[in-house]
N, C-alpha and C. Protein backbone atom coordinates (compact mmCIF):
# COMPACT_ATOMS: atom_id res chain seq x y z
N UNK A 1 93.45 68.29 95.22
CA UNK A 1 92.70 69.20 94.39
C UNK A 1 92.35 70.44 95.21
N UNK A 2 92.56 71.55 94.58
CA UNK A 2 92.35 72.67 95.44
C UNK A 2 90.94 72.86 95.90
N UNK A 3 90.90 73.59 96.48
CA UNK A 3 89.32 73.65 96.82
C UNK A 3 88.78 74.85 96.54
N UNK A 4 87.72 75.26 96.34
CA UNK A 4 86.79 76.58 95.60
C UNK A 4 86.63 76.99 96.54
N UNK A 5 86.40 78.39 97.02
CA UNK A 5 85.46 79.24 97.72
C UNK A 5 84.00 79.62 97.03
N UNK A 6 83.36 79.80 98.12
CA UNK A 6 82.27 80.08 97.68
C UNK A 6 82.05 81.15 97.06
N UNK A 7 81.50 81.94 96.19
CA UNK A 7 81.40 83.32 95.36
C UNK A 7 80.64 84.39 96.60
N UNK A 8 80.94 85.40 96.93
CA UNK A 8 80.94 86.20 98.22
C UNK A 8 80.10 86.81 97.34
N UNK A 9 78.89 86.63 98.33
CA UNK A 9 77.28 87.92 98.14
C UNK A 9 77.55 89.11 98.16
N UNK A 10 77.21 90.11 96.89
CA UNK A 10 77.28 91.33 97.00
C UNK A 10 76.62 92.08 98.31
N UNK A 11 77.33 92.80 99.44
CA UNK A 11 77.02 93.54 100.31
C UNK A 11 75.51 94.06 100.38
N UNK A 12 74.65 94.59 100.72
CA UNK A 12 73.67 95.26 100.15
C UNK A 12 74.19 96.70 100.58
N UNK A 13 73.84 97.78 99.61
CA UNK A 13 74.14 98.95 100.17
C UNK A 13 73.15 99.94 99.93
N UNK A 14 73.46 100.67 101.08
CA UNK A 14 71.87 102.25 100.98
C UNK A 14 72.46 102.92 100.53
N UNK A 15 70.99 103.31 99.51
CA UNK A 15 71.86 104.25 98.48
C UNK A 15 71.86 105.80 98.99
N UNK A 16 72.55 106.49 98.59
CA UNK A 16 72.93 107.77 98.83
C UNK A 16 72.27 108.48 99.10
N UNK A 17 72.08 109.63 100.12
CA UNK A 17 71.33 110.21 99.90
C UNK A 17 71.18 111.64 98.60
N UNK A 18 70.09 111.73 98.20
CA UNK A 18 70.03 113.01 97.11
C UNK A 18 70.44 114.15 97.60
N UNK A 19 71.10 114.64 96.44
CA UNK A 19 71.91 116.17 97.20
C UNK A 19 70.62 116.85 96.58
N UNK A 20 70.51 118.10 97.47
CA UNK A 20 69.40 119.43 96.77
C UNK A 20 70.11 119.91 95.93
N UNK A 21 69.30 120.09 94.45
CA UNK A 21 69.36 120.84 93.79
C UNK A 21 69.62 122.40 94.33
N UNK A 22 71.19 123.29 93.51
CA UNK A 22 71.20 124.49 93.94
C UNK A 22 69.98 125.06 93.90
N UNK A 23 69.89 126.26 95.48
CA UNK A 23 68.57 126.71 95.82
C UNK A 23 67.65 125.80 96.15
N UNK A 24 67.64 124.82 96.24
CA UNK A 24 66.50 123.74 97.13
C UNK A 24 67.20 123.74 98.48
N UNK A 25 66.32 123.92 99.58
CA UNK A 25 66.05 123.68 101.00
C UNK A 25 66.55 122.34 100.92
N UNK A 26 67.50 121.62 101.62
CA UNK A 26 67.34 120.06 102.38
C UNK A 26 66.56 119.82 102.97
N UNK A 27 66.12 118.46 102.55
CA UNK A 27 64.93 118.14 102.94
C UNK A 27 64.77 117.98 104.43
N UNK A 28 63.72 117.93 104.88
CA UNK A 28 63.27 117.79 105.99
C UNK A 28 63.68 116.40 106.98
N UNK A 29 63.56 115.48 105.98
CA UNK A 29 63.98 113.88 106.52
C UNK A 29 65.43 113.44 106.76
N UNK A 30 66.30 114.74 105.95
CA UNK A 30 67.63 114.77 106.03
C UNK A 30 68.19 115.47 107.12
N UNK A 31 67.52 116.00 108.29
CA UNK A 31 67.21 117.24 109.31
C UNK A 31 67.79 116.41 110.27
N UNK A 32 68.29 116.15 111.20
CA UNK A 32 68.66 115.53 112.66
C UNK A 32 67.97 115.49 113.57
N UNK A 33 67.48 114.63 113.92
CA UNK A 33 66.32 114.57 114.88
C UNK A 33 65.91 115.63 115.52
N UNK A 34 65.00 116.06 115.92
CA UNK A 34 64.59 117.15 116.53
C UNK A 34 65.55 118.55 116.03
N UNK A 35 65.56 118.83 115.17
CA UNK A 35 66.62 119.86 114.34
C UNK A 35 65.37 120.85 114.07
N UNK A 36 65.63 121.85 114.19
CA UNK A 36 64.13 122.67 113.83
C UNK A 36 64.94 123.24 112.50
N UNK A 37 64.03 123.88 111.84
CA UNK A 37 64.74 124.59 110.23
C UNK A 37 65.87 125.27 110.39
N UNK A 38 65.64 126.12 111.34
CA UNK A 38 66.86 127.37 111.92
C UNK A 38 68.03 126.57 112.08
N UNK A 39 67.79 125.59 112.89
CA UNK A 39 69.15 125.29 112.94
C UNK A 39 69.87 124.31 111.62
N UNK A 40 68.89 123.53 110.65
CA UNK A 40 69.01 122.82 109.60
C UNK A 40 69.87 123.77 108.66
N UNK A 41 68.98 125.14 108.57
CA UNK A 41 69.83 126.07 107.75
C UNK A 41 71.22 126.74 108.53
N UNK A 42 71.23 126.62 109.63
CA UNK A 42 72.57 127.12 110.46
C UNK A 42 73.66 126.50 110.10
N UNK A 43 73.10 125.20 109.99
CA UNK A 43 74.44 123.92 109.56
C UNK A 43 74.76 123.94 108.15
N UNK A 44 74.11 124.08 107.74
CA UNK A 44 74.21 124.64 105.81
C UNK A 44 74.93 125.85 105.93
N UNK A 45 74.62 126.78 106.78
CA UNK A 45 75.48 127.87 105.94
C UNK A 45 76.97 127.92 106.77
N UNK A 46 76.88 127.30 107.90
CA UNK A 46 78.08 127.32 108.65
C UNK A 46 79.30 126.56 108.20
N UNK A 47 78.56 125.42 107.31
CA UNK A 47 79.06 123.90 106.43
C UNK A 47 79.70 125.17 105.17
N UNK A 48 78.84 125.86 104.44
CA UNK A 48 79.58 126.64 103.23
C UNK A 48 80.40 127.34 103.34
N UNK A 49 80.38 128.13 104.64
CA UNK A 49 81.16 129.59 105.03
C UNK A 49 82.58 128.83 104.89
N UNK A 50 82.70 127.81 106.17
CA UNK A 50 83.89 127.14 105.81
C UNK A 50 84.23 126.78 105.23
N UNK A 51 83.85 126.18 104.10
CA UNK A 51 84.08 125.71 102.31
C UNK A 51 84.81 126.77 102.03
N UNK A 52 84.08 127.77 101.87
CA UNK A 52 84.06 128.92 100.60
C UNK A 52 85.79 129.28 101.51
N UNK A 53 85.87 129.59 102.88
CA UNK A 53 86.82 130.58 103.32
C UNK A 53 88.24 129.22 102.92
N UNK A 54 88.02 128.56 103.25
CA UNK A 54 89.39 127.51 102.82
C UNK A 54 89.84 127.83 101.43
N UNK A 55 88.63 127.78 100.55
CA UNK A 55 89.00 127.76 99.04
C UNK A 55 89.42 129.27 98.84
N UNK A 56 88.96 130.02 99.29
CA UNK A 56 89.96 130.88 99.04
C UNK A 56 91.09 131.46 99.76
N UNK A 57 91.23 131.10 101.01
CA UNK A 57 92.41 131.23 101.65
C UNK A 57 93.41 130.30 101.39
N UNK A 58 93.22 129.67 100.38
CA UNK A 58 94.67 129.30 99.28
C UNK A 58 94.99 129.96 98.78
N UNK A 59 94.62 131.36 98.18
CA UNK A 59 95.09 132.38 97.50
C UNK A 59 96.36 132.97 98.38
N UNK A 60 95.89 132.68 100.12
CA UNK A 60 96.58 133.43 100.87
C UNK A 60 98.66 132.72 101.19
N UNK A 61 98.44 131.53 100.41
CA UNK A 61 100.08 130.66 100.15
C UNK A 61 101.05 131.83 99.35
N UNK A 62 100.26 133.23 98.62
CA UNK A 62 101.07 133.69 97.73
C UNK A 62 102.00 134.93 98.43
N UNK A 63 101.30 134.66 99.70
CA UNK A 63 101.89 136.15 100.62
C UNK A 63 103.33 135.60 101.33
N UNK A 64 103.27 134.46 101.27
CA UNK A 64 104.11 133.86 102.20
C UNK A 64 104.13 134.12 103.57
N UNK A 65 102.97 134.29 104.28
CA UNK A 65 102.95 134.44 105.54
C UNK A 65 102.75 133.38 105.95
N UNK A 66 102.25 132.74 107.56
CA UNK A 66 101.84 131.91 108.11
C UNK A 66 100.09 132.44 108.14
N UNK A 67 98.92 131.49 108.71
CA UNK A 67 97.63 131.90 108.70
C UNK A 67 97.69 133.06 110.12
N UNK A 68 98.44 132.59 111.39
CA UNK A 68 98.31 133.45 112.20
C UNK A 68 99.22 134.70 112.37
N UNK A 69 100.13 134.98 111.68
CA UNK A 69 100.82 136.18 111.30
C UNK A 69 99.78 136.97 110.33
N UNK A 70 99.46 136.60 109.22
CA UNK A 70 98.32 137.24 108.36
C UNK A 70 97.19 137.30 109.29
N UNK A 71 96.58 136.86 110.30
CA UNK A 71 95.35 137.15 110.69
C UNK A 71 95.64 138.28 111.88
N UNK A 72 96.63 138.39 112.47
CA UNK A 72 97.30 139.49 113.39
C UNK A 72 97.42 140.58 112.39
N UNK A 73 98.33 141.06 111.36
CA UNK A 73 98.35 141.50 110.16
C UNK A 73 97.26 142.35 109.77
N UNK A 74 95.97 141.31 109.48
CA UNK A 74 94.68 141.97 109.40
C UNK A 74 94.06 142.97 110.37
N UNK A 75 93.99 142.54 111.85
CA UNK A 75 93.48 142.87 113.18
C UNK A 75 93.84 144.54 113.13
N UNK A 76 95.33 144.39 112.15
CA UNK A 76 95.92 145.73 112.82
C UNK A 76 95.84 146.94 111.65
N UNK A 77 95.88 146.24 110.38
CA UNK A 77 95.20 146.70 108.86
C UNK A 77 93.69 147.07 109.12
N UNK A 78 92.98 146.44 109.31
CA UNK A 78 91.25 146.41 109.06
C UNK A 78 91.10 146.81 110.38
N UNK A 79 91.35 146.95 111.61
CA UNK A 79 90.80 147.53 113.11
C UNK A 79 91.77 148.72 113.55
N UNK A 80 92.98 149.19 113.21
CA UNK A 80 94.12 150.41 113.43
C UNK A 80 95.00 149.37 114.68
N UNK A 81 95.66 150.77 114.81
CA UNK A 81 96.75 149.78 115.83
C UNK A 81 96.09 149.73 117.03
N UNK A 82 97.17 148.48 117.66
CA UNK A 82 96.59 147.87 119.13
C UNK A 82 97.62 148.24 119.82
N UNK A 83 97.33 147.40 121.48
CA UNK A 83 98.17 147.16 122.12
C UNK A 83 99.00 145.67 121.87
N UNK A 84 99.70 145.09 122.29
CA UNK A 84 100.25 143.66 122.36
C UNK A 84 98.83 142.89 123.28
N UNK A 85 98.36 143.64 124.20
CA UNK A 85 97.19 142.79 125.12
C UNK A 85 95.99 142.77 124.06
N UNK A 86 95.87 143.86 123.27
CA UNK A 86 94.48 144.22 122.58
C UNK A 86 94.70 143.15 121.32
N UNK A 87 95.68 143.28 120.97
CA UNK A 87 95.68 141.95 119.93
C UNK A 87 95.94 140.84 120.03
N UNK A 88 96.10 140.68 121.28
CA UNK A 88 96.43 139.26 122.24
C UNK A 88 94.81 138.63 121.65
N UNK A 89 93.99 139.50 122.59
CA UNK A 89 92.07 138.76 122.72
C UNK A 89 91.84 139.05 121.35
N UNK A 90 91.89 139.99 120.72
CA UNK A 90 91.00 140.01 119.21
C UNK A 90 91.87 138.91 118.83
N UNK A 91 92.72 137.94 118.49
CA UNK A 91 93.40 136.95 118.11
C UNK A 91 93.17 135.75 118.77
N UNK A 92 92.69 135.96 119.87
CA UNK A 92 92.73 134.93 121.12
C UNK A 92 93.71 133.92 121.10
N UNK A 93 94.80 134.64 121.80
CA UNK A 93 95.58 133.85 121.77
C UNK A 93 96.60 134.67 123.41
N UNK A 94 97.20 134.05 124.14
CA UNK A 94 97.90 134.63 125.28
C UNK A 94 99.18 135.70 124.52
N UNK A 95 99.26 136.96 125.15
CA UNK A 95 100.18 137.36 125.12
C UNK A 95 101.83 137.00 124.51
N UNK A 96 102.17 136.20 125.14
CA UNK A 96 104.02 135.82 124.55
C UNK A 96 104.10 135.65 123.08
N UNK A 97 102.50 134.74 122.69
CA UNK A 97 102.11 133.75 121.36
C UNK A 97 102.17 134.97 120.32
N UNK A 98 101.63 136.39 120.48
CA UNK A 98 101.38 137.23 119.94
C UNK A 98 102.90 138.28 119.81
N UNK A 99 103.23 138.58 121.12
CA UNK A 99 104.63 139.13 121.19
C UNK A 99 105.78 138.39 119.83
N UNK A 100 106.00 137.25 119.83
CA UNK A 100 106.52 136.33 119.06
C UNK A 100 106.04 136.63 117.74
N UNK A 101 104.90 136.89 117.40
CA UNK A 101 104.46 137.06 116.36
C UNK A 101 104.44 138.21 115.54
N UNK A 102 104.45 139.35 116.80
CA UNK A 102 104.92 140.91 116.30
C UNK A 102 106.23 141.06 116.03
N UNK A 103 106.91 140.05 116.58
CA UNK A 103 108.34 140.48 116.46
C UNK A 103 108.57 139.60 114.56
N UNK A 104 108.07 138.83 114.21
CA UNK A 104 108.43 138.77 113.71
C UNK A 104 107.99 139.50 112.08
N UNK A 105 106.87 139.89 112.50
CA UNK A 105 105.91 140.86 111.50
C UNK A 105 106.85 142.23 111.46
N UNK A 106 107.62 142.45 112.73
CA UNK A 106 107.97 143.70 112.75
C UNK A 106 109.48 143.67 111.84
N UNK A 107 110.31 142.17 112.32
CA UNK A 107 111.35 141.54 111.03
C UNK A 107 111.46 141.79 109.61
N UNK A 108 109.68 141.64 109.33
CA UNK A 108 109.72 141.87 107.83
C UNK A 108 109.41 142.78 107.49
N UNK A 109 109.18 143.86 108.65
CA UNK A 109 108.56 145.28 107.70
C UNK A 109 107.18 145.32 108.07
N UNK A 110 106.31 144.65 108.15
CA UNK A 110 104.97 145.04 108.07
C UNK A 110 104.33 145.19 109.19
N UNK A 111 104.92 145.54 109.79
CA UNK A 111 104.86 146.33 111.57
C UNK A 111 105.55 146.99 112.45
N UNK A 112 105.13 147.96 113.29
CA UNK A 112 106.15 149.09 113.72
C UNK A 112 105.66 149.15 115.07
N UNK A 113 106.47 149.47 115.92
CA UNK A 113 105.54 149.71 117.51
C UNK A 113 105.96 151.46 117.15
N UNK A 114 104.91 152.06 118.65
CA UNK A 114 105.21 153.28 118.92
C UNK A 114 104.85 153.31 120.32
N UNK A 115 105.34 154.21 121.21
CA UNK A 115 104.86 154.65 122.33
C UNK A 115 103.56 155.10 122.53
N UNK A 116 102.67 154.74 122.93
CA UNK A 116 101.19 155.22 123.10
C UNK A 116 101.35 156.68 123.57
N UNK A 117 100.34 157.47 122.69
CA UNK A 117 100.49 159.05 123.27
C UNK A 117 99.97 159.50 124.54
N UNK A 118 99.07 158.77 125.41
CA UNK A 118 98.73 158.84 126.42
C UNK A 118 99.32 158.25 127.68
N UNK A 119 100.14 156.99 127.14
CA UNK A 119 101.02 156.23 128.24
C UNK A 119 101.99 155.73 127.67
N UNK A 120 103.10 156.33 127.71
CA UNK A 120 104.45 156.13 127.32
C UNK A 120 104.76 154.97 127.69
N UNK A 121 104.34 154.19 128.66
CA UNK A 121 104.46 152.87 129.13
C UNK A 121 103.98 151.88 128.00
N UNK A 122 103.10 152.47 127.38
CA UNK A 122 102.28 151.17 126.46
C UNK A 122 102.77 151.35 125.19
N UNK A 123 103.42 150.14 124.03
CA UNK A 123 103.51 150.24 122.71
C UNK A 123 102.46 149.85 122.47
N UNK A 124 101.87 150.91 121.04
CA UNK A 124 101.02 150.22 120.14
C UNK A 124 101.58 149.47 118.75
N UNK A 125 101.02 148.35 118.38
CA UNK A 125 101.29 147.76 117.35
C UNK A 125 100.92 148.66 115.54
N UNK A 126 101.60 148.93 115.16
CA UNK A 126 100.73 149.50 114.13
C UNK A 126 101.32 149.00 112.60
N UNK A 127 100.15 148.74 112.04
CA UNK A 127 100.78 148.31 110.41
C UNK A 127 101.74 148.97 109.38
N UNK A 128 102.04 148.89 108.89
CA UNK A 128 103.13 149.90 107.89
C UNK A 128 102.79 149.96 106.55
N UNK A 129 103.10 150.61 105.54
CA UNK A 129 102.38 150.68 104.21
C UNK A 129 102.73 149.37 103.41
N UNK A 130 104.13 148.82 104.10
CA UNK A 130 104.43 147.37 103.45
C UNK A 130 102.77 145.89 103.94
N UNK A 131 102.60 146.49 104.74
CA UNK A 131 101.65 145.23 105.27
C UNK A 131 100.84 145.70 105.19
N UNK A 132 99.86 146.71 104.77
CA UNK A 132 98.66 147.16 104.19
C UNK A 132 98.66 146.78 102.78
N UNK A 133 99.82 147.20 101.88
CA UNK A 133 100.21 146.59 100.79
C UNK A 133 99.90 144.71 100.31
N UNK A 134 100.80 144.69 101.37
CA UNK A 134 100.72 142.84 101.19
C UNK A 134 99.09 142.31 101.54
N UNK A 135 98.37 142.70 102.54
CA UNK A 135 97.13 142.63 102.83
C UNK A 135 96.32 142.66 101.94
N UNK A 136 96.51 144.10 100.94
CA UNK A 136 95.72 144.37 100.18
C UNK A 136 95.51 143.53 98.52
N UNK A 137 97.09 143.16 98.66
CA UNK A 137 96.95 142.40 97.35
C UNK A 137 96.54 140.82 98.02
N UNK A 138 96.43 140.31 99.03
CA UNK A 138 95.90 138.80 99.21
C UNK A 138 94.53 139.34 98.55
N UNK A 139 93.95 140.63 99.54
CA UNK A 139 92.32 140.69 99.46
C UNK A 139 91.87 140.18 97.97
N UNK A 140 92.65 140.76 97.36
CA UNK A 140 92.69 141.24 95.65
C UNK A 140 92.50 139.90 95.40
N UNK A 141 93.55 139.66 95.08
CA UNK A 141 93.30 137.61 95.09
C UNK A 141 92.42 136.64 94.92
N UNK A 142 92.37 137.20 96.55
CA UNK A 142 90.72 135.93 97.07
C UNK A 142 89.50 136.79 96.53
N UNK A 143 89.42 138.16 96.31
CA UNK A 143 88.01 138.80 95.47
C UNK A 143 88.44 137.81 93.75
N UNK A 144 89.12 138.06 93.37
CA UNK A 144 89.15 137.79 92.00
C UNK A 144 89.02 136.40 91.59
N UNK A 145 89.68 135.59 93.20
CA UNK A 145 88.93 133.74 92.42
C UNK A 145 87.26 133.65 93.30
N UNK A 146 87.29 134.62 93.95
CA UNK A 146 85.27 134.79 94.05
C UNK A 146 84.65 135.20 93.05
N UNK A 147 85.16 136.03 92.55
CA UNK A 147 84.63 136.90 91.48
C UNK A 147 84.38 135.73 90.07
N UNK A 148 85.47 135.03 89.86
CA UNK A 148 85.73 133.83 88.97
C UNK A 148 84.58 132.74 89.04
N UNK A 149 84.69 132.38 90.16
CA UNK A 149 83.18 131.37 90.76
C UNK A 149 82.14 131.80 90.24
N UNK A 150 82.14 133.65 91.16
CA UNK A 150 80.30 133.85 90.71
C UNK A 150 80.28 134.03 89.12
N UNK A 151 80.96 134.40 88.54
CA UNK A 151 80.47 134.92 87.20
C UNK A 151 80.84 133.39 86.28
N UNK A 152 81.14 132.39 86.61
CA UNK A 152 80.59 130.89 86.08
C UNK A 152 79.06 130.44 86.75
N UNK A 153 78.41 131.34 87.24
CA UNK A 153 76.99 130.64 87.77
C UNK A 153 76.06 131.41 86.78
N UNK A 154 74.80 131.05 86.79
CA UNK A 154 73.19 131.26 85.91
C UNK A 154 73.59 132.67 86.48
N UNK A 155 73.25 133.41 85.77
CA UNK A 155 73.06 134.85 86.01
C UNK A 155 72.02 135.23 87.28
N UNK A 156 70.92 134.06 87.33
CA UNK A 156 69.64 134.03 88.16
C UNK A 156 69.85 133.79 89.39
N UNK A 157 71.43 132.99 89.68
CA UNK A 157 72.13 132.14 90.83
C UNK A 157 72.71 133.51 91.47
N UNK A 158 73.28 134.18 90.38
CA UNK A 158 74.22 135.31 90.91
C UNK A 158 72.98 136.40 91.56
N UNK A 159 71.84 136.98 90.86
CA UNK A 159 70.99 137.51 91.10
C UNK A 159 70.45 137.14 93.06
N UNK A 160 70.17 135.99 93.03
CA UNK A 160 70.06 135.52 94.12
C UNK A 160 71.20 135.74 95.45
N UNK A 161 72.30 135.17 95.01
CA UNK A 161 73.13 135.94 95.68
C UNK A 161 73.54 137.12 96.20
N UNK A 162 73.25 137.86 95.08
CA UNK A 162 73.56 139.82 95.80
C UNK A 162 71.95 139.86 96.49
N UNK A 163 70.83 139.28 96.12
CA UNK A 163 69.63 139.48 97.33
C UNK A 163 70.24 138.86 98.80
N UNK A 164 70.52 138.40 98.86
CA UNK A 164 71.38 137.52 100.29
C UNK A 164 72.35 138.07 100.93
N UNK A 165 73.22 138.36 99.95
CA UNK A 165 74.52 139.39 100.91
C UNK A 165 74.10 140.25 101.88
N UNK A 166 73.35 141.07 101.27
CA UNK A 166 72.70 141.94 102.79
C UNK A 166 72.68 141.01 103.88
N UNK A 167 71.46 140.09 104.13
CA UNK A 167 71.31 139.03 105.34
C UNK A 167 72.51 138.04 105.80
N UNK A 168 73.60 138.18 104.76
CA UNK A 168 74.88 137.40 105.32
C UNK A 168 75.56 137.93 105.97
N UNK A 169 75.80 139.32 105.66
CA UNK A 169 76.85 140.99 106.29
C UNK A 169 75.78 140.97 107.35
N UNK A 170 74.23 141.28 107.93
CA UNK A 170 73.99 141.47 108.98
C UNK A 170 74.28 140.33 110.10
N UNK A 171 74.10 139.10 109.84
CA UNK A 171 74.76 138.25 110.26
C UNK A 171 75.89 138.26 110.58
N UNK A 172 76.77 138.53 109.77
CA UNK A 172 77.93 138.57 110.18
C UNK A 172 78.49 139.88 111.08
N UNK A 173 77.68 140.91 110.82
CA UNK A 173 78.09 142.07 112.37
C UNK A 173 77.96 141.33 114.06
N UNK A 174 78.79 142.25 114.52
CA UNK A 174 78.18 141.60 116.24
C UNK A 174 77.22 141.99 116.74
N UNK A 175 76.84 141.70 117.77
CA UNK A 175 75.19 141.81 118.50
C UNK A 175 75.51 142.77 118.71
């Protein structure tokens, strides 16, 4: 005769913790030990920034670039042209990694060297109207599925938001 097992005790489990209601502070008890607010809210917004920039740097699959060809791309669109060294560090990345990368930006058009006017020795990297172009329509993109987000929120949510942008842009300048 076969034999029964015994009926296995439901686990006990802790329940979840409560998410804050949009615009509620996390609570205090949800804080990491010795976490002072500053940094409670540091981790919140550092936790969203990266949310938000993923979700819309899916828009950026339509350019057909790679992430670090488009972010070189940018450096040289949104800052003017460089050197190969100058966009080496704003990229942080060594020299060859970047060389490799101009060459191939320069393959498709959306980059040009020139002789520096002061030292014929030095090329600068500079963008072309094709890769200001392509740049400009990702931007377009990722504004328009932001734009999509905010204008599905409470009007009061959005309100809140343009009060904040200021303190997010100063934040986000350098020291």
């Amino acid at each position: 005769m076969p034999r029964r097992q015994a009926p296995s005790k439901p686990s006990p489990r802790k329940p979840a913790p409560r998410k804050p209601a949009p615009g509620e502070p996390r609570a205090a008890a949800a804080r990491a030990p010795g976490e002072t607010p500053a940094e409670a809210l540091a981790q919140r917004l550092h936790a969203a920034a990266i949310h938000l920039l993923r979700r819309l740097r899916a828009e950026d699959d339509a350019s057909g670039l790679t992430a670090p060809r488009l972010s070189a791309l940018s450096v040289l669109v949104f800052g003017g042209p460089r050197s190969i060294g100058e966009l080496a560090t704003a990229e942080q990345v060594r020299p060859p990694t970047i060389s490799r990368l101009v060459r191939e930006l320069e393959r498709d058009g959306l980059v040009r060297r020139e002789a520096d006017a002061a030292d014929a020795r030095v090329q600068r990297v500079h963008a072309t109207a094709a890769g200001e172009a392509l740049l400009g329509e990702g931007r377009a993109r990722r504004v328009a599925r932001l734009a999509a987000s905010l204008a599905a929120l409470p009007a009061a949510d959005r309100r809140l938001l343009a009060q904040a942008a200021p303190l997010l842009e100063g934040l986000a300048r350098p020291d």
